[in-house]
N, C-alpha and C. Protein backbone atom coordinates (compact mmCIF):
# COMPACT_ATOMS: atom_id res chain seq x y z
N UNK A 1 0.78 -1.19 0.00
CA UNK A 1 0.00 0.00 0.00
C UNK A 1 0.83 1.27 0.00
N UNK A 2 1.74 1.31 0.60
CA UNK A 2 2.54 2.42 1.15
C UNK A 2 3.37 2.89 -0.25
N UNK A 3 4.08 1.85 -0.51
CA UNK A 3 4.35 1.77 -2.45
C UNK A 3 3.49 2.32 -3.63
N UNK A 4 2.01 2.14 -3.67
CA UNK A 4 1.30 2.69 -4.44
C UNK A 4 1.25 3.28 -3.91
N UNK A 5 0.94 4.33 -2.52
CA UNK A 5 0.80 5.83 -2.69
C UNK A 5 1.47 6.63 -2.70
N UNK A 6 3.04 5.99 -2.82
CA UNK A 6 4.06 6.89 -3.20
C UNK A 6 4.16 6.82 -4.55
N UNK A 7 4.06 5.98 -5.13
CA UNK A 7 3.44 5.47 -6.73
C UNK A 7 2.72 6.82 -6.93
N UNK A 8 1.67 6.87 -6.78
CA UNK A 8 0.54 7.81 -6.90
C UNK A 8 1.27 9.10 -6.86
N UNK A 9 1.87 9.41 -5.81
CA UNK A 9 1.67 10.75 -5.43
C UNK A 9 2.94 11.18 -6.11
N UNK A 10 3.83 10.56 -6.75
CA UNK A 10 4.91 10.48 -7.41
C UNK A 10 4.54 11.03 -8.91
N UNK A 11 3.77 10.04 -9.59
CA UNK A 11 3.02 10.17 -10.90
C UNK A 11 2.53 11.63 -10.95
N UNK A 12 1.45 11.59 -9.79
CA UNK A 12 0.75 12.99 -9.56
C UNK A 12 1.99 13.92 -9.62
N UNK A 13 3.04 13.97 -8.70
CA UNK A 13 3.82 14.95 -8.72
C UNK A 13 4.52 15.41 -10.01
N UNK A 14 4.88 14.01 -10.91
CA UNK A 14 5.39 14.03 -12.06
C UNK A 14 4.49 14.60 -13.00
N UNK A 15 3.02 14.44 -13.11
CA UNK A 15 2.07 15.31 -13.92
C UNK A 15 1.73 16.83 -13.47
N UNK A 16 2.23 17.16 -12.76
CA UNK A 16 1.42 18.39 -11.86
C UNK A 16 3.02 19.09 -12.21
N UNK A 17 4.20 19.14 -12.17
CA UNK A 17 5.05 19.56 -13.02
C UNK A 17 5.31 19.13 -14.04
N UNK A 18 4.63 18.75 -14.98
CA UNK A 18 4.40 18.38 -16.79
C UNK A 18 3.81 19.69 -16.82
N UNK A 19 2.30 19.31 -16.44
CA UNK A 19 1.70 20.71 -16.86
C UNK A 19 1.89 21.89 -16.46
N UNK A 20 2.34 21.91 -14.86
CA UNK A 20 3.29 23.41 -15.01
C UNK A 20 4.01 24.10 -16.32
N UNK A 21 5.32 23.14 -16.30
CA UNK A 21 5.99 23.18 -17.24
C UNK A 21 5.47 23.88 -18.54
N UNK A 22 4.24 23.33 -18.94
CA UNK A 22 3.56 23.82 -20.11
C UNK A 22 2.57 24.85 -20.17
N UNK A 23 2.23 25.00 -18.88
CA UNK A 23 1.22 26.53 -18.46
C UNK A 23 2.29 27.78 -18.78
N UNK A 24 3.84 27.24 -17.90
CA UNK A 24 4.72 28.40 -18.26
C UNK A 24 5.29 28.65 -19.14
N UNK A 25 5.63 27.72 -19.86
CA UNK A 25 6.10 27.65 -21.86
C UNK A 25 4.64 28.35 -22.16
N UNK A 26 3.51 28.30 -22.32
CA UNK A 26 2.37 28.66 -22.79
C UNK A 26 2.32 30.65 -22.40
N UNK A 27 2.58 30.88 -21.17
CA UNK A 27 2.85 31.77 -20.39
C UNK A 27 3.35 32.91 -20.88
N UNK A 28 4.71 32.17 -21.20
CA UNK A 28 6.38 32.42 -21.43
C UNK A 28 5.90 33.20 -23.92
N UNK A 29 5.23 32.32 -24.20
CA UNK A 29 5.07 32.66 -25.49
C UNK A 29 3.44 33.73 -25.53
N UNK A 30 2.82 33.31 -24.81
CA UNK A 30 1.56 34.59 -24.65
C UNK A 30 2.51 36.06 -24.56
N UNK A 31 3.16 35.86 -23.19
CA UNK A 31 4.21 36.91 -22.67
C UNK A 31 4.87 37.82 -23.60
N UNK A 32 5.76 36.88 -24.36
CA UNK A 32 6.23 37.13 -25.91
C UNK A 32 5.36 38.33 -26.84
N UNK A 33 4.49 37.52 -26.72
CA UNK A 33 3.63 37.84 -28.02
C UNK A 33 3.29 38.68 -27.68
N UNK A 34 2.26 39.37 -26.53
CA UNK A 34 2.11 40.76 -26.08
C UNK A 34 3.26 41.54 -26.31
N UNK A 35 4.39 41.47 -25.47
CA UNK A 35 5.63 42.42 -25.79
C UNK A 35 5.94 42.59 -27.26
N UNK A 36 6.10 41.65 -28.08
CA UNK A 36 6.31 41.62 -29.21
C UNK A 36 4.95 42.73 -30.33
N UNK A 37 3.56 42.97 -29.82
CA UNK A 37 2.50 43.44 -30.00
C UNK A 37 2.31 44.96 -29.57
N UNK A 38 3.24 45.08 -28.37
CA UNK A 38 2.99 46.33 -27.55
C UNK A 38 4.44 47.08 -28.35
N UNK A 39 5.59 46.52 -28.82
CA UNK A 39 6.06 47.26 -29.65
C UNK A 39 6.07 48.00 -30.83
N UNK A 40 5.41 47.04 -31.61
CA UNK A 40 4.80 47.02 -33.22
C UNK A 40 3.70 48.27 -32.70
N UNK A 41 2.83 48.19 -31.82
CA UNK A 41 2.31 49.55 -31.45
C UNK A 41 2.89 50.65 -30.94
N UNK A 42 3.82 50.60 -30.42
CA UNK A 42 5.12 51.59 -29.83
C UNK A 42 5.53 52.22 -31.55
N UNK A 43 5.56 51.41 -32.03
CA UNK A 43 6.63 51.78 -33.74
C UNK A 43 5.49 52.09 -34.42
N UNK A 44 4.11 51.55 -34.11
CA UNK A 44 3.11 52.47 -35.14
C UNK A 44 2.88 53.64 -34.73
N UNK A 45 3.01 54.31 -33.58
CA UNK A 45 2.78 55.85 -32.45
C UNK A 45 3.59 56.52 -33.23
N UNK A 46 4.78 56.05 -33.35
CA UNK A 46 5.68 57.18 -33.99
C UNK A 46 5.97 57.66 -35.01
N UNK A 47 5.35 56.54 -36.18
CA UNK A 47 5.28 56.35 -37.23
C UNK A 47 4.00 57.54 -37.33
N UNK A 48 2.91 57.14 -36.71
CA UNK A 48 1.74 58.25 -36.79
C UNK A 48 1.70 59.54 -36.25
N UNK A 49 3.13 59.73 -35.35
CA UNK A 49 3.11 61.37 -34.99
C UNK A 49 4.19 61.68 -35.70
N UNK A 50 5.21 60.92 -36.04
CA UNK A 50 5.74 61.99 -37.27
C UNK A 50 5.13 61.82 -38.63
N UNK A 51 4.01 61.38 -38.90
CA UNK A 51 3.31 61.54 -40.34
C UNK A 51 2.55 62.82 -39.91
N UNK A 52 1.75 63.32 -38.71
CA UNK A 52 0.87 64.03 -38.54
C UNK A 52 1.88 65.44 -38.66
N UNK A 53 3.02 65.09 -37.51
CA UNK A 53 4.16 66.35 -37.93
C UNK A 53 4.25 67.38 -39.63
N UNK A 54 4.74 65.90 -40.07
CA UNK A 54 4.82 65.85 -41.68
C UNK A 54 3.61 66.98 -42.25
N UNK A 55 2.69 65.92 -41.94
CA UNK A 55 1.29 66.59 -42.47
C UNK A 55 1.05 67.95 -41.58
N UNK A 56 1.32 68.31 -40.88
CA UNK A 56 1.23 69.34 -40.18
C UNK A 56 1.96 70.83 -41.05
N UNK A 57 3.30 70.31 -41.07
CA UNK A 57 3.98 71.42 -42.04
C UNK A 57 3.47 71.46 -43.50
N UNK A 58 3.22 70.56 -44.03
CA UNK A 58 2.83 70.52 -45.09
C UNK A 58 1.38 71.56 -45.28
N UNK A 59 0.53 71.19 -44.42
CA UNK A 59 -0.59 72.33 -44.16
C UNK A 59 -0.15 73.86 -44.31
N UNK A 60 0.84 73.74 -42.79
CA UNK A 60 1.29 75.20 -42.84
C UNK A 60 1.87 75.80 -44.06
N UNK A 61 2.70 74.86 -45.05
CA UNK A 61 3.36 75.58 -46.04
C UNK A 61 2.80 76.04 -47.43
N UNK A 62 1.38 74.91 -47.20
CA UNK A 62 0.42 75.51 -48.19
C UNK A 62 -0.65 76.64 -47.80
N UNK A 63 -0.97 76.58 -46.80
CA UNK A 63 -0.81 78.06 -46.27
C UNK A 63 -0.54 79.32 -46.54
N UNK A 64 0.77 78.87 -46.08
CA UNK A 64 1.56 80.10 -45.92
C UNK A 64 1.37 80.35 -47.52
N UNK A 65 1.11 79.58 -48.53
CA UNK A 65 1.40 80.21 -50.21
C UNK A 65 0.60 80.36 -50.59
N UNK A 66 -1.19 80.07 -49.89
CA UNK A 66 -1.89 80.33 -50.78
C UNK A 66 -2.29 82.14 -49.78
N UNK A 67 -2.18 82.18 -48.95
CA UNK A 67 -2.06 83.75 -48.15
C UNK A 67 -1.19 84.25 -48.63
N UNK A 68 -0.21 84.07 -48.91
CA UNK A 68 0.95 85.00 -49.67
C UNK A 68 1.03 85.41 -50.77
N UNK A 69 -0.04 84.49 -51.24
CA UNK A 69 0.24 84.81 -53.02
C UNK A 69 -0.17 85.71 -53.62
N UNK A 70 0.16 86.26 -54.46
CA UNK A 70 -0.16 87.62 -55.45
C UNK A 70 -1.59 88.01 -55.81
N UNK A 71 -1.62 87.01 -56.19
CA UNK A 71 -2.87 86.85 -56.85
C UNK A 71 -3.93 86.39 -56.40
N UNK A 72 -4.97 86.58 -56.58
CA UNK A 72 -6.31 85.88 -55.73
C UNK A 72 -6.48 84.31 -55.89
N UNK A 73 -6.79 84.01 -54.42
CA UNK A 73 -7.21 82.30 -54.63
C UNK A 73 -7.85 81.99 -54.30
N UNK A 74 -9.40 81.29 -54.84
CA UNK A 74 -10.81 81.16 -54.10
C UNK A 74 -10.91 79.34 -54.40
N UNK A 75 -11.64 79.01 -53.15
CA UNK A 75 -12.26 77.74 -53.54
C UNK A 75 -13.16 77.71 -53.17
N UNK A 76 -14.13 77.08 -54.43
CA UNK A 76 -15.55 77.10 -54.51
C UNK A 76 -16.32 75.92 -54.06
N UNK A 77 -17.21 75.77 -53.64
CA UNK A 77 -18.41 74.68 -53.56
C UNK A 77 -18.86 74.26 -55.29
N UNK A 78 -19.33 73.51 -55.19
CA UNK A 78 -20.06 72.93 -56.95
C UNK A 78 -21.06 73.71 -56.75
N UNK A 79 -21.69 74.46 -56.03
CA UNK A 79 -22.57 75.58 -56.15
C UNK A 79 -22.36 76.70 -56.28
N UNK A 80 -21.29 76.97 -56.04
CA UNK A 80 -20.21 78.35 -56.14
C UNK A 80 -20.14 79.27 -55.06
N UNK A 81 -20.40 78.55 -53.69
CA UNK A 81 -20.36 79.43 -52.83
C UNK A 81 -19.13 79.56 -52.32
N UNK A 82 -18.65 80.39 -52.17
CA UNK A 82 -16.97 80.39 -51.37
C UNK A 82 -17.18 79.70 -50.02
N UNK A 83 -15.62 79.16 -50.12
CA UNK A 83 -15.26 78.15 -49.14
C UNK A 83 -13.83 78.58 -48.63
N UNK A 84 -13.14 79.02 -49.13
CA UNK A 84 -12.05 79.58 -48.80
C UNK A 84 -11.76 81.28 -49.90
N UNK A 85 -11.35 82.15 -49.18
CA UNK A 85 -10.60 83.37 -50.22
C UNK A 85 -9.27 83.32 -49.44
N UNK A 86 -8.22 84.11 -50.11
CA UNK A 86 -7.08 84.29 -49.77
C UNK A 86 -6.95 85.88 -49.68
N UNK A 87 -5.68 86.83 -48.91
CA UNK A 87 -5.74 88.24 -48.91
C UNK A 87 -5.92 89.03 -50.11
N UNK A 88 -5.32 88.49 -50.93
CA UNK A 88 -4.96 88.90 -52.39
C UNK A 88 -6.48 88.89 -52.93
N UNK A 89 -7.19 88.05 -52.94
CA UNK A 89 -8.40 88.16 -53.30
C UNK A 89 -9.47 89.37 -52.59
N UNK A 90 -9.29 89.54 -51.24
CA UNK A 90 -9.72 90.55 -50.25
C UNK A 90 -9.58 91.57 -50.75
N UNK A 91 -8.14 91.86 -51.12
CA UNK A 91 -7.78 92.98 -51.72
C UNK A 91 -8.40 93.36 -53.22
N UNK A 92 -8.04 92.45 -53.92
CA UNK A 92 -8.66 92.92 -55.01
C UNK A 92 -10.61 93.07 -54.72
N UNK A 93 -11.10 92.56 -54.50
CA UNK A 93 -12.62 92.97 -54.57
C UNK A 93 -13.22 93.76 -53.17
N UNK A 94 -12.28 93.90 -52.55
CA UNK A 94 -12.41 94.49 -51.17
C UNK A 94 -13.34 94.56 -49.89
N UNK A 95 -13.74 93.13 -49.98
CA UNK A 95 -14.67 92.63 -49.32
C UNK A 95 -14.25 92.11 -47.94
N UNK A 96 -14.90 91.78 -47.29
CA UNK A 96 -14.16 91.60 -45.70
C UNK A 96 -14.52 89.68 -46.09
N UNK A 97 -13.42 88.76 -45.63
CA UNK A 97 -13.60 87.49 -45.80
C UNK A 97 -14.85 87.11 -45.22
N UNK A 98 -14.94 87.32 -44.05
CA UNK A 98 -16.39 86.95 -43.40
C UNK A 98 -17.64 87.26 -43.88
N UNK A 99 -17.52 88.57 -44.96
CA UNK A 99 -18.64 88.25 -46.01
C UNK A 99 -18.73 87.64 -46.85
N UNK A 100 -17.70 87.35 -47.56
CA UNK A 100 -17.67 86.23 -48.37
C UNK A 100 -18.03 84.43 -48.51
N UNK A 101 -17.43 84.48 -47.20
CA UNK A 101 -17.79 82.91 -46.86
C UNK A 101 -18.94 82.35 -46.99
N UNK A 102 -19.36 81.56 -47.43
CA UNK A 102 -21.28 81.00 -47.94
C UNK A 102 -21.18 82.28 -48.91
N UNK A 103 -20.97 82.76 -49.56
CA UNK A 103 -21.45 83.68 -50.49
C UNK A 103 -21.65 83.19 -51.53
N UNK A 104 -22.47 83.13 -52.49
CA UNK A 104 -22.31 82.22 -53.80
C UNK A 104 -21.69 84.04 -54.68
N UNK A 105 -20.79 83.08 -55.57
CA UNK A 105 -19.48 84.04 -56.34
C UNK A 105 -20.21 84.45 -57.41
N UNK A 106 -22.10 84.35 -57.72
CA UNK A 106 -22.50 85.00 -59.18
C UNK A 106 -22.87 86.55 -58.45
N UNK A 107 -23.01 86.49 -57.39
CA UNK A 107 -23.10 88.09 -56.49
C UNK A 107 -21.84 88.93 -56.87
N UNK A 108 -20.89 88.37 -56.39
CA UNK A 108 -19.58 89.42 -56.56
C UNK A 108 -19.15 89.01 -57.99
N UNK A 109 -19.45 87.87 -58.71
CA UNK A 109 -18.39 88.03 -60.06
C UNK A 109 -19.59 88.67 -60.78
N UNK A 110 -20.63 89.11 -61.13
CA UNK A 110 -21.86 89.66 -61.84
C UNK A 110 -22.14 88.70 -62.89
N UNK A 111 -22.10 87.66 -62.36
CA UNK A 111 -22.80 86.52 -63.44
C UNK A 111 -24.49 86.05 -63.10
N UNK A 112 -24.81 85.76 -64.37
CA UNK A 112 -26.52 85.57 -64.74
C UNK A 112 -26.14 84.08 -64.08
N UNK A 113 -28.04 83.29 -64.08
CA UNK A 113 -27.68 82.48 -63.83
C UNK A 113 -26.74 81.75 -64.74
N UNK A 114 -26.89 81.66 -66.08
CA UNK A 114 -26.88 81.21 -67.28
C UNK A 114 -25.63 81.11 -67.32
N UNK A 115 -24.71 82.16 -67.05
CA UNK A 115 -23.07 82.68 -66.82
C UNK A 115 -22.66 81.40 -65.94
N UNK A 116 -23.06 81.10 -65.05
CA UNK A 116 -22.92 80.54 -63.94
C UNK A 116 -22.90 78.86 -64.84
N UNK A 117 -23.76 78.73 -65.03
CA UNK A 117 -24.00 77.52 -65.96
C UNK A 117 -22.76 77.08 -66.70
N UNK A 118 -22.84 78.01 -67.77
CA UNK A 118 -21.59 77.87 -68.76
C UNK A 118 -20.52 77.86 -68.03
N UNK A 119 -19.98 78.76 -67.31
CA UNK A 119 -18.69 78.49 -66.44
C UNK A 119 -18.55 77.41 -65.84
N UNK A 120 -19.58 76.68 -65.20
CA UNK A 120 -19.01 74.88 -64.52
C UNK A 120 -19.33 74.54 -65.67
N UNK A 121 -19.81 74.83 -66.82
CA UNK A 121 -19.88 73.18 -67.63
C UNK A 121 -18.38 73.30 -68.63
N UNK A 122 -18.33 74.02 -68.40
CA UNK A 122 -16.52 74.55 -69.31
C UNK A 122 -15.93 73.65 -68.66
N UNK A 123 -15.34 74.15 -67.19
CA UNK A 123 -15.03 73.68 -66.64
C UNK A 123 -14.92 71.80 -66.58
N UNK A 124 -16.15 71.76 -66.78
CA UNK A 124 -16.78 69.87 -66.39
C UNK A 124 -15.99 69.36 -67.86
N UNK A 125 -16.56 69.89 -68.96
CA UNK A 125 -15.71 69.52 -70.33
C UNK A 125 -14.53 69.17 -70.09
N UNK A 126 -13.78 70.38 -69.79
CA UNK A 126 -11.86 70.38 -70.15
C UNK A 126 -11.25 69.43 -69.34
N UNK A 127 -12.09 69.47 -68.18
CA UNK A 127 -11.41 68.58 -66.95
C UNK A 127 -10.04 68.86 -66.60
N UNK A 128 -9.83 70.23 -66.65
CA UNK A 128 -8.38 70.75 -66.50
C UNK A 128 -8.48 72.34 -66.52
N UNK A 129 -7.69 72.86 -66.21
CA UNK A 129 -7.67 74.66 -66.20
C UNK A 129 -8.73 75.50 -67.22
N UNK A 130 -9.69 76.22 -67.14
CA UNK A 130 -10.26 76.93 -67.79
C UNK A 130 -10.62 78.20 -67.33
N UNK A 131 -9.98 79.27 -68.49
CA UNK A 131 -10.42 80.83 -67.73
C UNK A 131 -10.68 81.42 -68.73
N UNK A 132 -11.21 82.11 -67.70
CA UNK A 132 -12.60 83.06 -68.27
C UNK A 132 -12.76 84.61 -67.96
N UNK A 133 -12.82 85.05 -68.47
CA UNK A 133 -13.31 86.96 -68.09
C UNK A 133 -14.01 87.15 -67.73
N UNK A 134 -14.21 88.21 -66.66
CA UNK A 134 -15.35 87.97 -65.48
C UNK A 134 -14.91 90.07 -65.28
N UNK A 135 -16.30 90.13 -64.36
CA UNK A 135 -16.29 91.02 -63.62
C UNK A 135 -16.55 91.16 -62.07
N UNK A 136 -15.70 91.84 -61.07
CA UNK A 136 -15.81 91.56 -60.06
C UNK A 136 -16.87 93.20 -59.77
N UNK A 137 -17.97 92.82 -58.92
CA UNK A 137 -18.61 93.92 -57.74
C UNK A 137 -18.06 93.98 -57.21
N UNK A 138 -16.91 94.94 -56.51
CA UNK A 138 -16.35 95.33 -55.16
C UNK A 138 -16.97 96.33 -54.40
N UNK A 139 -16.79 96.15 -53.11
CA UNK A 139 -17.30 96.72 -51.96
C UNK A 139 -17.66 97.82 -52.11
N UNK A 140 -17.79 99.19 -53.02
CA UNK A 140 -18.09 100.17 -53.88
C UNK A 140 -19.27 100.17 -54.69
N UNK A 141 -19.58 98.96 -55.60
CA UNK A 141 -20.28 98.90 -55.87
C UNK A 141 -20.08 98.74 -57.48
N UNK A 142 -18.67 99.30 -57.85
CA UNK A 142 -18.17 99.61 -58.86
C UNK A 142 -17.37 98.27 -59.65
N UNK A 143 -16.74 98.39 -60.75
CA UNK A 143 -17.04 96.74 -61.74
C UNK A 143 -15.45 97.11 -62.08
N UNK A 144 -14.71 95.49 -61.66
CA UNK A 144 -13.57 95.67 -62.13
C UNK A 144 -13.33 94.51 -62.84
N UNK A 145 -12.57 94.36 -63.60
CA UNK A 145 -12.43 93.36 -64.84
C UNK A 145 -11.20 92.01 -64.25
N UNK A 146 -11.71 91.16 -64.20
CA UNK A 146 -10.67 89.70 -63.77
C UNK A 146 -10.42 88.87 -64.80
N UNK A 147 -9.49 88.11 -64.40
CA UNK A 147 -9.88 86.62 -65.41
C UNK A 147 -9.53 85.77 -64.02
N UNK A 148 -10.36 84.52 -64.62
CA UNK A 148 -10.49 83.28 -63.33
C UNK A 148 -9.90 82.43 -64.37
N UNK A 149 -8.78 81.74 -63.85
CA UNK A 149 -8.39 80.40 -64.15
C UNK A 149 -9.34 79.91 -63.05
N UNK A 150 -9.80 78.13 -63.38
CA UNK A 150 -10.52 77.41 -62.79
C UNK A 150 -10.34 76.41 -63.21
N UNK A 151 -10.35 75.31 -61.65
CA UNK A 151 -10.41 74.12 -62.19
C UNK A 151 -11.00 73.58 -61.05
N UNK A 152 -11.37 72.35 -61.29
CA UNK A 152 -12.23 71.30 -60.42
C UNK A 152 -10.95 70.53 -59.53
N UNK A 153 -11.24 70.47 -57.92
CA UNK A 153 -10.69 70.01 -57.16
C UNK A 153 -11.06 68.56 -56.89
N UNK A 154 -10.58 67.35 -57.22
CA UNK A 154 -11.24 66.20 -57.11
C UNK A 154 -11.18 65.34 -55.69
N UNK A 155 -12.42 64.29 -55.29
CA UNK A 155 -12.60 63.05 -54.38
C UNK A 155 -11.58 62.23 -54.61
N UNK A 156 -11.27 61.57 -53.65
CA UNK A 156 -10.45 60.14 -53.80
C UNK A 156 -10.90 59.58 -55.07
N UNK A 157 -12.16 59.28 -55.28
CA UNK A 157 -12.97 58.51 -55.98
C UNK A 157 -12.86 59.00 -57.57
N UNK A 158 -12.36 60.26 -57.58
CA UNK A 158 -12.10 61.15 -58.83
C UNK A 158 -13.52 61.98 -59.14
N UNK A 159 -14.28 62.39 -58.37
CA UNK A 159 -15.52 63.01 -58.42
C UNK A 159 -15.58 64.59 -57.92
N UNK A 160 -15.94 65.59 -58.66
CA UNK A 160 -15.22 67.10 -58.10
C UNK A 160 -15.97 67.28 -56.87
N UNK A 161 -15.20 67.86 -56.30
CA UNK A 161 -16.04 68.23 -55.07
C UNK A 161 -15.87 69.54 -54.72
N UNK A 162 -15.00 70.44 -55.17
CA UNK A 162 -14.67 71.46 -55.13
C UNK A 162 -14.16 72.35 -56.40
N UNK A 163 -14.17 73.93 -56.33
CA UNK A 163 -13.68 74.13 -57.65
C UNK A 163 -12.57 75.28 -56.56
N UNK A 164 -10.97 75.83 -57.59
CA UNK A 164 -10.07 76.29 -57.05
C UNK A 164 -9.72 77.34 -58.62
N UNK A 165 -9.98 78.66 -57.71
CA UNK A 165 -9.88 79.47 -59.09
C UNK A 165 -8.58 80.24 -58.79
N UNK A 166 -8.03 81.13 -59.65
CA UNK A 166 -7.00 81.85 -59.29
C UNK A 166 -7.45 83.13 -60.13
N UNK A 167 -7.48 84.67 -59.36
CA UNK A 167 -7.90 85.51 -59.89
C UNK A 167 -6.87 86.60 -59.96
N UNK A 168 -6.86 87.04 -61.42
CA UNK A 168 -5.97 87.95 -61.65
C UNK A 168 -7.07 89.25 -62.10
């Protein structure tokens, strides 16, 4: 008797460190694998704050050129309401930006509806730069003569979603 229950408790002991053994190999590679997981996320963080950096200056430097630039720079809605003006544009029609914004551009450029028409469908045709002679209403009341280069700003998808004129 005394034999089998050292038998027993022997076996038992011998199985009860088997499966230890393999809870902590099991343990030991879970363990792994997290650390190994929590880095690859460590290296995607940095990867994603210096892309945002990246993208950050990149903002600012287009920015900084479309405010700087000489010449007027508007972007339109497919309805033509302004969405962005630049100073240069301010200046030339002498409007305060905050009136402009939601403004649809057949008010200040003195286009019919019809004007309005023909100008996006030019546009929709060429599928590339098209300008046109225009007249601007400025804050006066009085009519000054432009030309709009224009072109359609496209979706991922290649679908316009915006139009980007440049006014001289």
């Amino acid at each position: 008797r005394f034999y089998d229950a050292y038998l027993t408790a022997l076996i038992s002991a011998g199985l009860v460190a088997f499966i230890a053994s393999f809870i902590m190999k099991n343990y030991r590679d879970e363990r792994e694998l997290v650390v190994n997981q929590r880095d690859k996320i460590i290296e995607q963080n940095k990867e994603i704050r210096l892309t945002e950096i990246a993208l950050r200056k990149s903002m600012e430097f287009n920015e900084s050129i479309i405010s700087n630039a000489q010449d007027g720079i508007v972007v339109l809605d497919l309805h033509c309401n302004f969405l962005l003006v630049n100073r240069a544009f301010i200046r030339i029609c002498g409007h305060e930006e905050k009136s402009l914004i939601g403004q649809n551009c057949t008010e200040l450029l003195n286009l019919t509806k019809d004007d309005k028409k023909a100008y996006l469908n030019n546009i929709l045709k060429t599928f590339k730069t098209y300008s046109s002679e225009f007249e601007i209403i400025n804050f006066n009341g009085s009519k000054l003569p432009v030309t709009l280069s224009s072109a359609y700003i496209y979706d991922e998808s290649g679908n316009p979603e915006s139009i980007v004129a440049i006014v001289k």
